[in-house]
C-alpha atoms as a PDB file:
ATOM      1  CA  UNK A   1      -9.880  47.264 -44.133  1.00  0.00           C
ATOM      2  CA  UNK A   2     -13.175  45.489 -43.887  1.00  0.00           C
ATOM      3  CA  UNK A   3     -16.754  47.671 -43.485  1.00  0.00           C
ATOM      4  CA  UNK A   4     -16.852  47.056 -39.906  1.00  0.00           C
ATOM      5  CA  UNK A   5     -13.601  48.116 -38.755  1.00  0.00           C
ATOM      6  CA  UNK A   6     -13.511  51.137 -41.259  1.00  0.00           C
ATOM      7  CA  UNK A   7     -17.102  51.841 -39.364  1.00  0.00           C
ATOM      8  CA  UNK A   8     -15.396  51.310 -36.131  1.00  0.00           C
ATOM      9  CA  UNK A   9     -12.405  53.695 -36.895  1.00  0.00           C
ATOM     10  CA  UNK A  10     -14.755  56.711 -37.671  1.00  0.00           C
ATOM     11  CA  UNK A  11     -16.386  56.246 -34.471  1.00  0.00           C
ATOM     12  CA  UNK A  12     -12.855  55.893 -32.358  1.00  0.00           C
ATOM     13  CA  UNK A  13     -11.601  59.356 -34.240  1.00  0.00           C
ATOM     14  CA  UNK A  14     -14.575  61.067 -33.528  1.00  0.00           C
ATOM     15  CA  UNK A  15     -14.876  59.724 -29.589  1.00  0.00           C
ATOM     16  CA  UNK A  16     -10.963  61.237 -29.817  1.00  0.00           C
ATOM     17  CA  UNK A  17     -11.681  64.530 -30.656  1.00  0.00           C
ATOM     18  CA  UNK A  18     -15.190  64.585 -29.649  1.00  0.00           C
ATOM     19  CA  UNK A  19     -16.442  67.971 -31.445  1.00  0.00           C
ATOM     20  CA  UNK A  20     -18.813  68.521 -34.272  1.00  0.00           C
ATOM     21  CA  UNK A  21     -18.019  68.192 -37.812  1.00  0.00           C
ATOM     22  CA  UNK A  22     -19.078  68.582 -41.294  1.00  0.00           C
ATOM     23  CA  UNK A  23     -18.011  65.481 -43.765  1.00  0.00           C
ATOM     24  CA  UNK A  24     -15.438  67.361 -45.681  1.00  0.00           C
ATOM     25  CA  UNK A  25     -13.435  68.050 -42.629  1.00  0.00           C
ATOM     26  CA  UNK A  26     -13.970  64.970 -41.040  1.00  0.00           C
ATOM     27  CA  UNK A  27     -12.912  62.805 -44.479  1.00  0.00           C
ATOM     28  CA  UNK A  28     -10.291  64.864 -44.462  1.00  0.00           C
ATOM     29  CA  UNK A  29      -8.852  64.124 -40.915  1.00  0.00           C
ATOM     30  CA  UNK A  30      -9.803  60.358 -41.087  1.00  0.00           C
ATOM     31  CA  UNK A  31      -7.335  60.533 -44.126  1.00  0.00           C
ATOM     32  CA  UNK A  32      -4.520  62.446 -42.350  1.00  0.00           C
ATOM     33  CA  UNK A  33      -4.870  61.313 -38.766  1.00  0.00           C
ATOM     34  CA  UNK A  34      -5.839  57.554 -39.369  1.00  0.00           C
ATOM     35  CA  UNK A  35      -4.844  56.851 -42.803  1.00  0.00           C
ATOM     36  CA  UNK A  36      -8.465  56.547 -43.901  1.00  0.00           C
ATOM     37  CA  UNK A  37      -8.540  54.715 -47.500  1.00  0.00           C
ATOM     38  CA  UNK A  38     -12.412  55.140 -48.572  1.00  0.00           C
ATOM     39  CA  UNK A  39     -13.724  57.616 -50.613  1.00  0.00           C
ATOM     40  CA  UNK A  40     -15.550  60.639 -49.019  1.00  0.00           C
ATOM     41  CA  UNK A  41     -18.883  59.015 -50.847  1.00  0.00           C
ATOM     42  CA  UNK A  42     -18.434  56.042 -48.506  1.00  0.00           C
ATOM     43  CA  UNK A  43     -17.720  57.959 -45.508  1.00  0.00           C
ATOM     44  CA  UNK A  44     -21.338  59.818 -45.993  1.00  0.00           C
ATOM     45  CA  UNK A  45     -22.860  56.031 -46.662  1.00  0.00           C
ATOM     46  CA  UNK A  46     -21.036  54.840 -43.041  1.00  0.00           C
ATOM     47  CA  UNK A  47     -21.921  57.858 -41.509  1.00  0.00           C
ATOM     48  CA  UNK A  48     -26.034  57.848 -42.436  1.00  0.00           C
ATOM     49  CA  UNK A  49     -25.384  53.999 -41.204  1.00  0.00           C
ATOM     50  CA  UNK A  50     -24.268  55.526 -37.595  1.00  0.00           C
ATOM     51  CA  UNK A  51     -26.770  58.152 -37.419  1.00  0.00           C
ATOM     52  CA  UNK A  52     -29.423  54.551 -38.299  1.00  0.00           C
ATOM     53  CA  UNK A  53     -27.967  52.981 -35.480  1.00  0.00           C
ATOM     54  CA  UNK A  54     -27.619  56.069 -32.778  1.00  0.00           C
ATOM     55  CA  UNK A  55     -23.715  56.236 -32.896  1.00  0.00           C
ATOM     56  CA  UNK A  56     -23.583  59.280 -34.752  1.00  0.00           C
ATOM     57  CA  UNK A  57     -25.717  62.418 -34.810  1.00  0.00           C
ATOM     58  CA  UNK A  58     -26.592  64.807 -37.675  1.00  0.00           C
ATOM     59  CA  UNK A  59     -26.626  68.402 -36.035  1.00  0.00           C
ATOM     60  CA  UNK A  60     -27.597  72.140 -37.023  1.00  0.00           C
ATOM     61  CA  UNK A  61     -24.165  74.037 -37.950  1.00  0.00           C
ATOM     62  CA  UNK A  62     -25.896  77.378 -36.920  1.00  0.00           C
ATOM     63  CA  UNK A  63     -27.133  76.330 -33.571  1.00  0.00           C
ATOM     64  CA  UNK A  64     -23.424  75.726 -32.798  1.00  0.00           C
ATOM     65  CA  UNK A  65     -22.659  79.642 -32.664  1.00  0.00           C
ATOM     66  CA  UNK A  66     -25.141  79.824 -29.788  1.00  0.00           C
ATOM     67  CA  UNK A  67     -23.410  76.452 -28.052  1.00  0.00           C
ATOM     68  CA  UNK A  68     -26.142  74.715 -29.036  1.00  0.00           C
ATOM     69  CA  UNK A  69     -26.413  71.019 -30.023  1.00  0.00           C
ATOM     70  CA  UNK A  70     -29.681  70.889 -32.313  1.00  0.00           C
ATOM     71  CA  UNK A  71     -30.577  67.340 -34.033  1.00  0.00           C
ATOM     72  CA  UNK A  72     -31.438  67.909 -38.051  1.00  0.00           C
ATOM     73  CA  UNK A  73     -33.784  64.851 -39.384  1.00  0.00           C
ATOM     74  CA  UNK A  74     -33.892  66.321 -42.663  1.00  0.00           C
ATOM     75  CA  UNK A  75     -31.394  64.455 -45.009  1.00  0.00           C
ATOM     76  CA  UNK A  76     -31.258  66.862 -47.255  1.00  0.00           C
ATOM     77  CA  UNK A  77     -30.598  69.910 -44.870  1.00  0.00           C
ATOM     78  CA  UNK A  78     -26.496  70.683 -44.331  1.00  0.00           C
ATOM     79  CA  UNK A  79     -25.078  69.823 -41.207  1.00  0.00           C
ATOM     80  CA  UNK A  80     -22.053  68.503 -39.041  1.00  0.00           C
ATOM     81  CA  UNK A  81     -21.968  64.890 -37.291  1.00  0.00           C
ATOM     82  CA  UNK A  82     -21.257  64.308 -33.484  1.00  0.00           C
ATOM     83  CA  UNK A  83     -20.582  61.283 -31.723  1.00  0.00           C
ATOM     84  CA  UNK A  84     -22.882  60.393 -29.168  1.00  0.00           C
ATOM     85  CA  UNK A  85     -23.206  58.660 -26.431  1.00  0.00           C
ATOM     86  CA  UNK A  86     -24.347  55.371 -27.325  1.00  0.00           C
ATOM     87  CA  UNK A  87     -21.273  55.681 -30.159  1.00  0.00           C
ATOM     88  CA  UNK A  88     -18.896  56.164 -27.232  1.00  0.00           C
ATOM     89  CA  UNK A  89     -20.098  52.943 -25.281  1.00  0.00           C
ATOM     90  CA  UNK A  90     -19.382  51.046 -28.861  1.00  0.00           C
ATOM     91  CA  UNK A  91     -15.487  52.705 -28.912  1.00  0.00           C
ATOM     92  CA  UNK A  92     -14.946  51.913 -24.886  1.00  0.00           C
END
């Protein structure tokens, strides 16, 4: 599967289940659910490429106990990814 399409998958299987999630879990389902064939190393590499473009963003795990969606810049700093809305335009 070419770079694009791969990009485009992650982006239709998080628009499907549309919660936040940190990379392990998300590899994980992308290889259960959708049969996803890259490494976990390229999944970070297309997902910093989302967060670049707006389709994806990187989010505070412990803002989510208070039902909080908090953006982390840091690229270091843990966190979960989240589609957002421009990503969901891209899947519709």
């Amino acid at each position: 599967m070419p770079k694009p399409e791969a990009k485009a998958l992650v982006l239709e299987f998080m628009a499907e289940y549309d919660v936040p999630m940190p990379p392990t879990v998300l590899y994980r389902s992308l290889r259960l659910k959708k049969n996803f064939t890259y490494s976990d190393e390229t999944l970070l590499n297309y997902l910093g490429e989302l967060v670049d473009s707006d389709a994806v963003l990187r989010v505070d795990p412990a803002a989510l106990e208070n039902r909080e969606i908090v953006p982390v810049s840091d690229a270091d700093t843990r966190c979960y990814y989240v589609i957002t809305d421009t990503g969901r335009e891209r899947v519709a």
